[in-house]
PDB file of N, CA and C in Angstrom:
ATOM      1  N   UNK A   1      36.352  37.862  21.919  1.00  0.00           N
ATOM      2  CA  UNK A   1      35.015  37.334  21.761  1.00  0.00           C
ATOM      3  C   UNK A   1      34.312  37.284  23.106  1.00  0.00           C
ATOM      4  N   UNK A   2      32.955  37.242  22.982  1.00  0.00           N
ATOM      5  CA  UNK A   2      31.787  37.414  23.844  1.00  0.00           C
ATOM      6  C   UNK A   2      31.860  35.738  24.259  1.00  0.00           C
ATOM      7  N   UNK A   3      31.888  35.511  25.735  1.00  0.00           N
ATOM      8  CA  UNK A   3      30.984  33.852  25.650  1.00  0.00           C
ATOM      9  C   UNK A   3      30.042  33.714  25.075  1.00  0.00           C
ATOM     10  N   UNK A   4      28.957  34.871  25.364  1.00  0.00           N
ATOM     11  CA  UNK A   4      27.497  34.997  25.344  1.00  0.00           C
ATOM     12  C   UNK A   4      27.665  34.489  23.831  1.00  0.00           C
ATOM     13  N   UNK A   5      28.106  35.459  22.901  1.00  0.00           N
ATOM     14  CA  UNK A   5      27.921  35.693  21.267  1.00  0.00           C
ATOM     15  C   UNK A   5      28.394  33.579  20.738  1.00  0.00           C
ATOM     16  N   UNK A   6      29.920  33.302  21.404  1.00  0.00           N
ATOM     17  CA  UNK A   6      30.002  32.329  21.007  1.00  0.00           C
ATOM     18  C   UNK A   6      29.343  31.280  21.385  1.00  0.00           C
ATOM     19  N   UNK A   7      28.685  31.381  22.576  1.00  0.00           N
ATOM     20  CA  UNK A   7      27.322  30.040  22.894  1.00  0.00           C
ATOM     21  C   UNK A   7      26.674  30.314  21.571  1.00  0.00           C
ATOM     22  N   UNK A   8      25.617  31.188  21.549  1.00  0.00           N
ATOM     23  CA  UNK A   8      25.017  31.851  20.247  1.00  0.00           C
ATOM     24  C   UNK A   8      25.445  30.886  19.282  1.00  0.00           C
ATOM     25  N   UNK A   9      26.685  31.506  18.621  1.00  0.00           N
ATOM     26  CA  UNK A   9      27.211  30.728  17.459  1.00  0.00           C
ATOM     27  C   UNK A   9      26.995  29.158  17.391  1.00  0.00           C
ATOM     28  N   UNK A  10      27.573  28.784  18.445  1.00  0.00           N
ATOM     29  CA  UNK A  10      27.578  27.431  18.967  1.00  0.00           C
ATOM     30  C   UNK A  10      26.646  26.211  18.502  1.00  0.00           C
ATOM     31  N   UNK A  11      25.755  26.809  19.352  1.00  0.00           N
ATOM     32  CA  UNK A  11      24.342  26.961  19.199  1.00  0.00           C
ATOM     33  C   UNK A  11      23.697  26.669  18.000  1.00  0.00           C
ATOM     34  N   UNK A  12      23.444  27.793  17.122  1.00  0.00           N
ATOM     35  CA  UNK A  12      23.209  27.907  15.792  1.00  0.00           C
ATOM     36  C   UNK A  12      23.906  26.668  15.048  1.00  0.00           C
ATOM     37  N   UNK A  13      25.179  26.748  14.986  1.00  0.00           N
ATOM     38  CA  UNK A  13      25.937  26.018  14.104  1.00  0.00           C
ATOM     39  C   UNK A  13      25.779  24.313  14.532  1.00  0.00           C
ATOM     40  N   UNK A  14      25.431  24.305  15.670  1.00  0.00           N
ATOM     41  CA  UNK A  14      24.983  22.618  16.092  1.00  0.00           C
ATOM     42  C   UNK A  14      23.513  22.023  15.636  1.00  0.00           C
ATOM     43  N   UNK A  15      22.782  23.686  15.415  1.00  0.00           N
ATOM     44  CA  UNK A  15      21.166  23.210  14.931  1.00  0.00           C
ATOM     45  C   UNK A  15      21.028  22.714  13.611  1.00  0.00           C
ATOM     46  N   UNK A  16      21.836  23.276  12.845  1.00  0.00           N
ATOM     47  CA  UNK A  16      21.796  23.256  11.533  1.00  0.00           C
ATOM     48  C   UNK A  16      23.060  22.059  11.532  1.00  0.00           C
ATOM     49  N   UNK A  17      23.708  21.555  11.649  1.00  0.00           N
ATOM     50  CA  UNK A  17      24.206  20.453  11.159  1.00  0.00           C
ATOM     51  C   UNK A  17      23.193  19.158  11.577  1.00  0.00           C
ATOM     52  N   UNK A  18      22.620  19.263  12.911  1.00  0.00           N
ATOM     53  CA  UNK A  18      21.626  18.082  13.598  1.00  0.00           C
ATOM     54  C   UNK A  18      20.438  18.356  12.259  1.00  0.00           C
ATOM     55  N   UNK A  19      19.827  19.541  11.972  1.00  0.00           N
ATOM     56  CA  UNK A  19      18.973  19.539  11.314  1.00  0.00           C
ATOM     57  C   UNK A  19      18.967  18.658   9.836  1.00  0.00           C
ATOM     58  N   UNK A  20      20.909  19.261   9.093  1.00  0.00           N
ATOM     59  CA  UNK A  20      21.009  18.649   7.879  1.00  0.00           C
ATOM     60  C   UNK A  20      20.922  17.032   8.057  1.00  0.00           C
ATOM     61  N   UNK A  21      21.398  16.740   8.952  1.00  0.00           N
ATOM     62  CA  UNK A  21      21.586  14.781   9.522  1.00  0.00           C
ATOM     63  C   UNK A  21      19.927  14.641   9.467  1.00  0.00           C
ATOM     64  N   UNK A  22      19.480  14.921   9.949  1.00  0.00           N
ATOM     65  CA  UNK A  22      18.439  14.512  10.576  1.00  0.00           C
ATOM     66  C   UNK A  22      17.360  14.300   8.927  1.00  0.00           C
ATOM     67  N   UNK A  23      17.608  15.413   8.124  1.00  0.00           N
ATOM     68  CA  UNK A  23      16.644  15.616   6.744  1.00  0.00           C
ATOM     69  C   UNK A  23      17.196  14.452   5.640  1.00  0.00           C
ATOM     70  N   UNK A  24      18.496  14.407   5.895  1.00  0.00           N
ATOM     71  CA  UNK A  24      19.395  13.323   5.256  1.00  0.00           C
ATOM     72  C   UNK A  24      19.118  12.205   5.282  1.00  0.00           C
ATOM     73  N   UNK A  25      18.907  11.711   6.883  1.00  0.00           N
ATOM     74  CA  UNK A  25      18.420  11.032   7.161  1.00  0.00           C
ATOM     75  C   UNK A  25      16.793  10.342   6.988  1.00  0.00           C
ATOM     76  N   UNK A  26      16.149  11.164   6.795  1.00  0.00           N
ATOM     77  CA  UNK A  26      14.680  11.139   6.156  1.00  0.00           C
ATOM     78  C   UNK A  26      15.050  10.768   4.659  1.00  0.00           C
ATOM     79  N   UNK A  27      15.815  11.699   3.875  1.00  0.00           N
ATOM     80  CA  UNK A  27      15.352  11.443   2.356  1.00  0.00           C
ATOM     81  C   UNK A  27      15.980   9.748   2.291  1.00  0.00           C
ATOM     82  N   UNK A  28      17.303   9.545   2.911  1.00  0.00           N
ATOM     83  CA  UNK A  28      17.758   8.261   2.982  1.00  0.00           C
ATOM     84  C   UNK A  28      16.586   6.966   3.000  1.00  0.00           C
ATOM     85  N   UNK A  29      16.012   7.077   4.446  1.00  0.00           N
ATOM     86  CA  UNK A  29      14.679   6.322   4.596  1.00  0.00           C
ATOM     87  C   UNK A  29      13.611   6.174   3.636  1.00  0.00           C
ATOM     88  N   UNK A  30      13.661   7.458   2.738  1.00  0.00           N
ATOM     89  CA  UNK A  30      12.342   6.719   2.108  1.00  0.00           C
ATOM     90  C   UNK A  30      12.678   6.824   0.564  1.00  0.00           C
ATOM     91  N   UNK A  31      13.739   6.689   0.477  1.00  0.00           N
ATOM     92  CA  UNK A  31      14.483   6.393  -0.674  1.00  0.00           C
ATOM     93  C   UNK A  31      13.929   4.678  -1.395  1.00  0.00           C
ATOM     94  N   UNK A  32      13.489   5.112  -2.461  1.00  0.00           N
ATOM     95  CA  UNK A  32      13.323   3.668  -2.985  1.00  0.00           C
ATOM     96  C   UNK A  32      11.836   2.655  -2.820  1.00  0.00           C
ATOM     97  N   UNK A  33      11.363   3.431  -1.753  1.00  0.00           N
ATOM     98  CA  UNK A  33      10.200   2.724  -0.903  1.00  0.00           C
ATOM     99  C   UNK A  33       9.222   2.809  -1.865  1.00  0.00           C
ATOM    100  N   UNK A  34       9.084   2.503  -2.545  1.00  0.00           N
ATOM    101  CA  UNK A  34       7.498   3.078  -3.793  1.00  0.00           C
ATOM    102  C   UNK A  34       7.072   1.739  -4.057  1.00  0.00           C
ATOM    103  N   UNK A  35       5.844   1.009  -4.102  1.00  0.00           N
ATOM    104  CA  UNK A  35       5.462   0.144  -4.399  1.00  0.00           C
ATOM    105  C   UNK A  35       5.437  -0.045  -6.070  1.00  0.00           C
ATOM    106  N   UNK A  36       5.602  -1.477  -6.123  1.00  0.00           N
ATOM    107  CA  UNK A  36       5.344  -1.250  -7.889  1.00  0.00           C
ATOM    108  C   UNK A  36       3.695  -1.544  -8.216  1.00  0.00           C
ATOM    109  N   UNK A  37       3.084  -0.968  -9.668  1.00  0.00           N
ATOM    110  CA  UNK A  37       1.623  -0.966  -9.721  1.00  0.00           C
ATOM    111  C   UNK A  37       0.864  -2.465  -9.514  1.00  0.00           C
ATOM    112  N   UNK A  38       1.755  -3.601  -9.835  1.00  0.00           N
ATOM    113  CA  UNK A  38       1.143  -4.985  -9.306  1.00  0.00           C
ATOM    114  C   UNK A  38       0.642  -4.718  -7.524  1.00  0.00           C
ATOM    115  N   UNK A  39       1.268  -3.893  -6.923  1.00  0.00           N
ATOM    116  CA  UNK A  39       1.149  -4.235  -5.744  1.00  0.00           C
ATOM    117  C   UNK A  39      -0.005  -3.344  -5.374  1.00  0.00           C
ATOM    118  N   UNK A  40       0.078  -2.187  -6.222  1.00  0.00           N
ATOM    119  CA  UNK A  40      -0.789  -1.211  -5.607  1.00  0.00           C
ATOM    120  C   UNK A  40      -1.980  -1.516  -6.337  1.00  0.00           C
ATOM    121  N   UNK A  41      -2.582  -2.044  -6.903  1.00  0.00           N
ATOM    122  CA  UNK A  41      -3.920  -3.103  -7.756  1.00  0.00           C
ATOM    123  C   UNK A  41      -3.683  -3.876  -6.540  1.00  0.00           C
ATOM    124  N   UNK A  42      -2.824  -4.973  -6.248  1.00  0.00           N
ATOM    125  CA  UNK A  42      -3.436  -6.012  -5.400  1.00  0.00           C
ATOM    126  C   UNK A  42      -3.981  -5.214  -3.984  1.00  0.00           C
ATOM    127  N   UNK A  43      -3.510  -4.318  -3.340  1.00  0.00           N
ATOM    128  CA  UNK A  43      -4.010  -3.875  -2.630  1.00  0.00           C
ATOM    129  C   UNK A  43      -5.034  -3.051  -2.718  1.00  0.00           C
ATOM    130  N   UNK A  44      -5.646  -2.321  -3.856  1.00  0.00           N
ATOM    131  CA  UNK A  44      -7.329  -1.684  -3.920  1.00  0.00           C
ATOM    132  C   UNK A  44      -8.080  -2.719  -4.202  1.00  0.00           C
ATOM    133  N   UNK A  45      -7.811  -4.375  -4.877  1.00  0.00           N
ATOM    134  CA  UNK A  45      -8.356  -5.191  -5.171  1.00  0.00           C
ATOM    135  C   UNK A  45      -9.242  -5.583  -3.524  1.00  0.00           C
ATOM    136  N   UNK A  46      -7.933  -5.655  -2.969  1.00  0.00           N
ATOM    137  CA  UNK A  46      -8.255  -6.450  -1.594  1.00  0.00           C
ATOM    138  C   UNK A  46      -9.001  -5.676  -0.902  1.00  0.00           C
ATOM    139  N   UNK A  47      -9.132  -4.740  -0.932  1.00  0.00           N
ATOM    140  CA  UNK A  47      -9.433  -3.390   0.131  1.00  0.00           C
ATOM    141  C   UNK A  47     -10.734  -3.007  -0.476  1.00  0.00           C
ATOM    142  N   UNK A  48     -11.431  -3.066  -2.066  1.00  0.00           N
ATOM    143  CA  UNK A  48     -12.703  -2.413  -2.575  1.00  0.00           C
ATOM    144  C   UNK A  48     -13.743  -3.472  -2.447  1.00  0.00           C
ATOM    145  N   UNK A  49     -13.257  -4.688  -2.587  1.00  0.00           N
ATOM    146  CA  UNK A  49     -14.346  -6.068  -2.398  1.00  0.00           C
ATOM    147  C   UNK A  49     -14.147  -7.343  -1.752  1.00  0.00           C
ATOM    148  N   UNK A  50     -15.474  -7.735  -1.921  1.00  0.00           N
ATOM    149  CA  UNK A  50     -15.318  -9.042  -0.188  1.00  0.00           C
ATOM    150  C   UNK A  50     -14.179  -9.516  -0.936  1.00  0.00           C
ATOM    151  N   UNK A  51     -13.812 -10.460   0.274  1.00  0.00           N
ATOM    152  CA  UNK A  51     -12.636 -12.098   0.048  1.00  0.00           C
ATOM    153  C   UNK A  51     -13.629 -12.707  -1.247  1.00  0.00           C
ATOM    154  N   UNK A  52     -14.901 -12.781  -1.256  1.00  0.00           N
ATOM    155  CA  UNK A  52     -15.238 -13.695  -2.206  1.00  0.00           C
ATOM    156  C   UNK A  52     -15.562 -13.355  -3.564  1.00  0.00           C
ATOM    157  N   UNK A  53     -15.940 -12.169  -3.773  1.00  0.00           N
ATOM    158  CA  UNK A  53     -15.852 -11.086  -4.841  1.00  0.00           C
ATOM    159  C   UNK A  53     -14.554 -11.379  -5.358  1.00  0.00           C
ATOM    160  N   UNK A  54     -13.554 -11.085  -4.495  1.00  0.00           N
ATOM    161  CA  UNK A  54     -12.257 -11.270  -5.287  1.00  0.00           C
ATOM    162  C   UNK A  54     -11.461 -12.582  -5.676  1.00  0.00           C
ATOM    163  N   UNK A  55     -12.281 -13.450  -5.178  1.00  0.00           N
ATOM    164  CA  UNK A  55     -12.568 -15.066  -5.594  1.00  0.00           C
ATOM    165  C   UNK A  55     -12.484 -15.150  -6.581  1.00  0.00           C
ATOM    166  N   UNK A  56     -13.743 -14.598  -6.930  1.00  0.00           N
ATOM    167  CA  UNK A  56     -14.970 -15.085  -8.623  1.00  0.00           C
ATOM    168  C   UNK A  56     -13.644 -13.726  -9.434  1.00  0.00           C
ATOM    169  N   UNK A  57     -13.587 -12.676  -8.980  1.00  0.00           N
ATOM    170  CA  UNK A  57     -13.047 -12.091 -10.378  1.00  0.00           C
ATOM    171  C   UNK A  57     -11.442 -12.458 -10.129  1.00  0.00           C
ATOM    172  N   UNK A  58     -11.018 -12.807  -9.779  1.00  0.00           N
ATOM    173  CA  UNK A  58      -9.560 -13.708  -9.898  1.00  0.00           C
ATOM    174  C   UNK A  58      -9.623 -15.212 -10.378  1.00  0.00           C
ATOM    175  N   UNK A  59     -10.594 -15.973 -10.338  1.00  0.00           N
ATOM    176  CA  UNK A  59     -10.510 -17.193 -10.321  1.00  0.00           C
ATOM    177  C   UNK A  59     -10.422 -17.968  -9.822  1.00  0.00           C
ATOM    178  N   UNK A  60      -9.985 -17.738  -8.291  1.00  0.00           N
ATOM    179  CA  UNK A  60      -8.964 -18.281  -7.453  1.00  0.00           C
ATOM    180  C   UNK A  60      -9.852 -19.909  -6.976  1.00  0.00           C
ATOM    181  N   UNK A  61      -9.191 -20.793  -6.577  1.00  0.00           N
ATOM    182  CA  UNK A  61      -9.692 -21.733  -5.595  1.00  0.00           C
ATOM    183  C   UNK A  61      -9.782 -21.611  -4.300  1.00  0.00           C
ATOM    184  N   UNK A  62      -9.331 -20.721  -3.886  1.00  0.00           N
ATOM    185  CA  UNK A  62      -8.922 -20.599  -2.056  1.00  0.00           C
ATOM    186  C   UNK A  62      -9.835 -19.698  -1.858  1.00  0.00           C
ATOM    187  N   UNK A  63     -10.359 -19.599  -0.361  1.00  0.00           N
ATOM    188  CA  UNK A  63     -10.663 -18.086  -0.236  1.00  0.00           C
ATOM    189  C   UNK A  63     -10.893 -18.063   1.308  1.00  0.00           C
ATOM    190  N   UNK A  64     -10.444 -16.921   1.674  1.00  0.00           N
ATOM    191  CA  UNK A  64      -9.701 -15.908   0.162  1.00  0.00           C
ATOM    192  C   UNK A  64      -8.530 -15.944  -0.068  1.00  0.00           C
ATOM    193  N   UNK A  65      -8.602 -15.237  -1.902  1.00  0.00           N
ATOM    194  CA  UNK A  65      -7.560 -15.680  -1.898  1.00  0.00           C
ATOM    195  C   UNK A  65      -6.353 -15.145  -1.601  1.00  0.00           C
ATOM    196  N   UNK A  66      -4.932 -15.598  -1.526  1.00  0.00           N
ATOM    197  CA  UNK A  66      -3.818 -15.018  -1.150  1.00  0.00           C
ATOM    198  C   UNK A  66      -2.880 -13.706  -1.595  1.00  0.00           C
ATOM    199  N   UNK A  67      -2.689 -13.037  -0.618  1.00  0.00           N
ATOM    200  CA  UNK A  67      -1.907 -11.441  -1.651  1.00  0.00           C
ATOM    201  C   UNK A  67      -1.293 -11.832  -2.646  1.00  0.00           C
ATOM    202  N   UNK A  68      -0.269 -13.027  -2.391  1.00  0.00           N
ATOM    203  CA  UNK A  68       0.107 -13.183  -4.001  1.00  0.00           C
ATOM    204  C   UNK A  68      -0.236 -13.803  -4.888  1.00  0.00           C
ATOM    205  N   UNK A  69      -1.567 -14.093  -5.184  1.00  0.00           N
ATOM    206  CA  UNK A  69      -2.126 -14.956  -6.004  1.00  0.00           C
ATOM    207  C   UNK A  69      -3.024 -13.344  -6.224  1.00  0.00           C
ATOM    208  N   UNK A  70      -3.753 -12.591  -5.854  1.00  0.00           N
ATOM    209  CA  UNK A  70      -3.919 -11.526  -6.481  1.00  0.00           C
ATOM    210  C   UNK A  70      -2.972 -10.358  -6.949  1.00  0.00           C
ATOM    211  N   UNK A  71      -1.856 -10.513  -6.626  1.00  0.00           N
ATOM    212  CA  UNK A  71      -0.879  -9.998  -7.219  1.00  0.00           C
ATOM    213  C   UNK A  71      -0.379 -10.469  -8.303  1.00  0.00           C
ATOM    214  N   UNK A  72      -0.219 -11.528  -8.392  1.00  0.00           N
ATOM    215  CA  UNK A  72       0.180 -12.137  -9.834  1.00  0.00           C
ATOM    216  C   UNK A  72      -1.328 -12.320 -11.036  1.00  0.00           C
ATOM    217  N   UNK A  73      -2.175 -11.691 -10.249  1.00  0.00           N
ATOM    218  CA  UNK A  73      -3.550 -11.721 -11.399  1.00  0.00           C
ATOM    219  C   UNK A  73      -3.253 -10.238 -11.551  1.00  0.00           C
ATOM    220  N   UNK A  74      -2.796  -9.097 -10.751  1.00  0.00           N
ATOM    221  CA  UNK A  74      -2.845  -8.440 -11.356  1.00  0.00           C
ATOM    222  C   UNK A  74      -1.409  -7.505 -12.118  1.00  0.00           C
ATOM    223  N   UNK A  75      -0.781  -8.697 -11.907  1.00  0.00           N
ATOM    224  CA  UNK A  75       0.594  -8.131 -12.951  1.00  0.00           C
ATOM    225  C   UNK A  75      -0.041  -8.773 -14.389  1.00  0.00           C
ATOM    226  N   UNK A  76      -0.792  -9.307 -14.922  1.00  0.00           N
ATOM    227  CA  UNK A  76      -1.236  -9.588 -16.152  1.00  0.00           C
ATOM    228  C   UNK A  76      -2.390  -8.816 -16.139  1.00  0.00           C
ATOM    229  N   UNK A  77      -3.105  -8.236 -15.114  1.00  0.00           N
ATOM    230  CA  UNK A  77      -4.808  -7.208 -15.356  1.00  0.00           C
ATOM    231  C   UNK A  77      -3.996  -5.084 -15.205  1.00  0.00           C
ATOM    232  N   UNK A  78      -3.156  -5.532 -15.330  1.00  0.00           N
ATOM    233  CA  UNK A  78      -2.817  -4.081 -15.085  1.00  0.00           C
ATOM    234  C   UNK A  78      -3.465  -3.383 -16.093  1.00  0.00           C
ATOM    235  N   UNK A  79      -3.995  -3.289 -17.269  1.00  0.00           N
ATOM    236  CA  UNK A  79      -4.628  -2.403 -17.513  1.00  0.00           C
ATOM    237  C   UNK A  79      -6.145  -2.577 -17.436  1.00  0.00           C
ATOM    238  N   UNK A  80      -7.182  -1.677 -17.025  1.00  0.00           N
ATOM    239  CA  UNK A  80      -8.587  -1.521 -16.721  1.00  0.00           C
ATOM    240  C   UNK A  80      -8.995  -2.427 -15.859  1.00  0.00           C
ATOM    241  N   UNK A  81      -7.930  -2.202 -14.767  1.00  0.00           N
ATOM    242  CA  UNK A  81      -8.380  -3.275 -13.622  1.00  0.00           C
ATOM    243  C   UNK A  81      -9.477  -2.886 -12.463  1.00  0.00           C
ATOM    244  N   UNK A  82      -9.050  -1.164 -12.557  1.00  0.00           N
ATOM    245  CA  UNK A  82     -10.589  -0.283 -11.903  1.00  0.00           C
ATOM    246  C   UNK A  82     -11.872  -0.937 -12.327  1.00  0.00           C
ATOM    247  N   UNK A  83     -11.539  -0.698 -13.960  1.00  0.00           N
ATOM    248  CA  UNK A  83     -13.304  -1.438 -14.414  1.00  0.00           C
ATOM    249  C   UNK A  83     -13.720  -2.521 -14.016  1.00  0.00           C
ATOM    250  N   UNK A  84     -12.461  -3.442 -13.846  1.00  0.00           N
ATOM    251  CA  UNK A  84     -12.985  -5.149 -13.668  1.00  0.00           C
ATOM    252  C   UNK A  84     -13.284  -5.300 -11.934  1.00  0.00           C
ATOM    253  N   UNK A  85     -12.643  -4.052 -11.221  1.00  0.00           N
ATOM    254  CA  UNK A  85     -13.428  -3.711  -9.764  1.00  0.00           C
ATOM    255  C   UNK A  85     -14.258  -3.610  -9.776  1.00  0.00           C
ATOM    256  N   UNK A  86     -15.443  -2.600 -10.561  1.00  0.00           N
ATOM    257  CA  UNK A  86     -16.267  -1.838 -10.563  1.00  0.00           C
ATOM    258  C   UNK A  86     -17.393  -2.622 -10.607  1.00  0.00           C
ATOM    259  N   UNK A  87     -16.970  -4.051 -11.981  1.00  0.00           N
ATOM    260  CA  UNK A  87     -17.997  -5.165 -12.430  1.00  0.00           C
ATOM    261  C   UNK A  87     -17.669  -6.094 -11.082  1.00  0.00           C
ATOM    262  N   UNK A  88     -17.008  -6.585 -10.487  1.00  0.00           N
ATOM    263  CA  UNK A  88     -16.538  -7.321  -9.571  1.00  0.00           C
ATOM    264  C   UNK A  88     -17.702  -6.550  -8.337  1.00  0.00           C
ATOM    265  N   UNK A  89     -18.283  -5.594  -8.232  1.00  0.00           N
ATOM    266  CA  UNK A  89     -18.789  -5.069  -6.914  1.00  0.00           C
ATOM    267  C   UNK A  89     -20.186  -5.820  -7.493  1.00  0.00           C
ATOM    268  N   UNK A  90     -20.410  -6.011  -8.592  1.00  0.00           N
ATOM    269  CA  UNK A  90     -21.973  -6.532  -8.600  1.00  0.00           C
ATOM    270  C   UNK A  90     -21.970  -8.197  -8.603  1.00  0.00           C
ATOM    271  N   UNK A  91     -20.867  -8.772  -8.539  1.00  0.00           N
ATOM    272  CA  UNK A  91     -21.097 -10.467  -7.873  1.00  0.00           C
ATOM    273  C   UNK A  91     -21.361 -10.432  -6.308  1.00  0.00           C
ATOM    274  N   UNK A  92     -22.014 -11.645  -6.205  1.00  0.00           N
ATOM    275  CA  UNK A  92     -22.349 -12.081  -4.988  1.00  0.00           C
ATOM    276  C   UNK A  92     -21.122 -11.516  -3.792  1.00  0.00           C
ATOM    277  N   UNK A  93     -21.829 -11.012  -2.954  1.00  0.00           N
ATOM    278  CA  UNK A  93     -20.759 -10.398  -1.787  1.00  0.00           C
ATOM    279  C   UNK A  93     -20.229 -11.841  -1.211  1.00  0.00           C
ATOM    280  N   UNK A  94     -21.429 -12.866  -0.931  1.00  0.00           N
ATOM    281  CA  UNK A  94     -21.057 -14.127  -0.109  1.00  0.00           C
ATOM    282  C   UNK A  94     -21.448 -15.160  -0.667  1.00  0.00           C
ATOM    283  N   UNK A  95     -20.751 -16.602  -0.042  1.00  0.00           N
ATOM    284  CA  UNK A  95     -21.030 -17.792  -0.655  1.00  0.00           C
ATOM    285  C   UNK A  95     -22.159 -18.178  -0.455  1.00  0.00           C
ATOM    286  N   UNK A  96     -22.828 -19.140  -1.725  1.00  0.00           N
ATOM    287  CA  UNK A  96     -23.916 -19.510  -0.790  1.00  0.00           C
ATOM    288  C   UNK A  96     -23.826 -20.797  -0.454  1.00  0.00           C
ATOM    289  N   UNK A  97     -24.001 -21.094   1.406  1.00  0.00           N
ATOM    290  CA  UNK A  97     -23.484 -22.310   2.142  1.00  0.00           C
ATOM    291  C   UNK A  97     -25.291 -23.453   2.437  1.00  0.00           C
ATOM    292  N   UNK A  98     -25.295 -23.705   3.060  1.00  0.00           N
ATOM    293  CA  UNK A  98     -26.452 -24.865   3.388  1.00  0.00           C
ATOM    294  C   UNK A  98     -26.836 -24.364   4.563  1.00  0.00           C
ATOM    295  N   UNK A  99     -25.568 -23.726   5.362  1.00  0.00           N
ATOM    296  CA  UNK A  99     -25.767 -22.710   6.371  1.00  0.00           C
ATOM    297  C   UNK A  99     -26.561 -21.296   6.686  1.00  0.00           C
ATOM    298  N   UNK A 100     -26.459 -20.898   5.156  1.00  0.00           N
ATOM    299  CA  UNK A 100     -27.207 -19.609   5.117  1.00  0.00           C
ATOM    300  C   UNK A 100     -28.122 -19.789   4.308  1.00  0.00           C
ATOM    301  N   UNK A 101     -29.238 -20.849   4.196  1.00  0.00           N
ATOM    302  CA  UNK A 101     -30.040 -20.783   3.525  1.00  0.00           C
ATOM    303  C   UNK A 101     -31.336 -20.891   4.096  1.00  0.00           C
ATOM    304  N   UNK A 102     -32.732 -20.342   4.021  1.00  0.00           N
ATOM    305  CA  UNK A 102     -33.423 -20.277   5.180  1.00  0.00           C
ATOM    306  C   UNK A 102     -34.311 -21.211   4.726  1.00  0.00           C
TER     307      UNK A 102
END
Protein backbone atom coordinates (compact mmCIF):
# COMPACT_ATOMS: atom_id res chain seq x y z
CA UNK A 1 0.00 0.00 0.00
CA UNK A 2 0.53 3.70 -0.89
CA UNK A 3 0.74 6.10 2.40
CA UNK A 4 -0.60 8.63 0.08
CA UNK A 5 -3.76 6.17 -1.02
CA UNK A 6 -4.12 5.10 2.78
CA UNK A 7 -4.23 8.82 4.24
CA UNK A 8 -6.93 9.08 1.37
CA UNK A 9 -8.79 6.17 2.76
CA UNK A 10 -8.29 7.37 6.16
CA UNK A 11 -9.53 10.34 5.51
CA UNK A 12 -12.67 9.45 3.73
CA UNK A 13 -13.59 6.80 6.18
CA UNK A 14 -13.23 9.38 9.29
CA UNK A 15 -15.60 11.91 7.24
CA UNK A 16 -18.29 9.76 6.92
CA UNK A 17 -18.46 8.22 10.30
CA UNK A 18 -18.06 12.14 11.95
CA UNK A 19 -20.69 12.95 9.34
CA UNK A 20 -23.11 9.81 10.37
CA UNK A 21 -22.58 11.04 14.39
CA UNK A 22 -23.01 14.27 13.70
CA UNK A 23 -26.74 13.71 11.49
CA UNK A 24 -27.59 11.23 14.35
CA UNK A 25 -26.99 13.51 16.41
CA UNK A 26 -29.34 16.18 14.86
CA UNK A 27 -32.28 13.73 14.25
CA UNK A 28 -31.69 12.76 18.13
CA UNK A 29 -32.09 16.61 19.09
CA UNK A 30 -35.08 17.31 17.54
CA UNK A 31 -36.72 14.26 18.18
CA UNK A 32 -39.99 14.81 19.95
CA UNK A 33 -39.71 18.67 20.05
CA UNK A 34 -43.21 19.50 18.35
CA UNK A 35 -45.40 21.65 20.27
CA UNK A 36 -48.88 20.43 21.00
CA UNK A 37 -51.89 22.64 19.17
CA UNK A 38 -52.89 24.22 22.79
CA UNK A 39 -49.58 25.72 22.62
CA UNK A 40 -49.36 26.69 19.17
CA UNK A 41 -53.04 28.78 19.51
CA UNK A 42 -51.64 30.20 22.72
CA UNK A 43 -48.85 31.48 20.95
CA UNK A 44 -50.67 33.14 17.58
CA UNK A 45 -53.19 34.27 20.28
CA UNK A 46 -50.41 36.19 22.01
CA UNK A 47 -48.50 37.26 19.02
CA UNK A 48 -51.88 38.51 16.58
CA UNK A 49 -53.45 40.87 19.42
CA UNK A 50 -52.78 43.46 22.16
CA UNK A 51 -52.38 42.04 25.96
CA UNK A 52 -55.85 43.57 26.20
CA UNK A 53 -57.63 42.20 23.18
CA UNK A 54 -56.62 38.99 24.53
CA UNK A 55 -58.12 40.03 27.90
CA UNK A 56 -61.72 40.64 26.63
CA UNK A 57 -61.60 37.45 24.27
CA UNK A 58 -60.25 35.12 27.05
CA UNK A 59 -62.01 36.57 29.88
CA UNK A 60 -59.21 36.88 31.85
CA UNK A 61 -58.89 39.22 35.07
CA UNK A 62 -55.18 39.97 34.81
CA UNK A 63 -53.57 41.69 32.15
CA UNK A 64 -52.21 40.54 30.52
CA UNK A 65 -53.07 37.69 30.75
CA UNK A 66 -50.72 34.72 31.55
CA UNK A 67 -49.35 32.00 28.83
CA UNK A 68 -51.08 29.60 30.80
CA UNK A 69 -54.23 30.97 31.37
CA UNK A 70 -54.38 31.43 27.50
CA UNK A 71 -53.35 28.14 27.03
CA UNK A 72 -55.81 26.52 29.00
CA UNK A 73 -58.55 28.84 27.08
CA UNK A 74 -57.28 27.46 24.29
CA UNK A 75 -57.19 23.72 24.97
CA UNK A 76 -61.13 24.11 25.21
CA UNK A 77 -61.18 26.93 21.88
CA UNK A 78 -59.24 24.62 19.72
CA UNK A 79 -61.59 24.59 17.17
CA UNK A 80 -62.24 28.10 15.10
CA UNK A 81 -59.98 29.82 17.25
CA UNK A 82 -58.50 31.78 13.97
CA UNK A 83 -62.11 33.17 13.72
CA UNK A 84 -62.41 34.15 17.38
CA UNK A 85 -58.79 36.03 16.47
CA UNK A 86 -60.08 37.60 13.63
CA UNK A 87 -63.36 38.99 15.83
CA UNK A 88 -60.92 39.63 18.76
CA UNK A 89 -58.87 42.25 16.28
CA UNK A 90 -62.04 44.50 16.28
CA UNK A 91 -62.19 45.06 20.33
CA UNK A 92 -60.66 47.87 21.82
CA UNK A 93 -56.76 47.64 21.28
CA UNK A 94 -56.50 49.59 24.88
CA UNK A 95 -58.03 50.20 28.20
CA UNK A 96 -59.81 52.99 28.77
CA UNK A 97 -57.90 54.70 31.94
CA UNK A 98 -58.75 58.42 33.46
CA UNK A 99 -55.26 58.73 32.15
CA UNK A 100 -56.03 58.60 28.59
CA UNK A 101 -58.89 60.53 28.45
CA UNK A 102 -58.67 64.06 27.05
Amino acid sequence: MHPDNQLSRDLIITGLVMSSLLLASIIYAFQGSTYSQADECANRVRSAISPYQVQQLISSKDLPPSYSEVKDWCSTELEGYELKIETAKTYREFPRTTDMMY
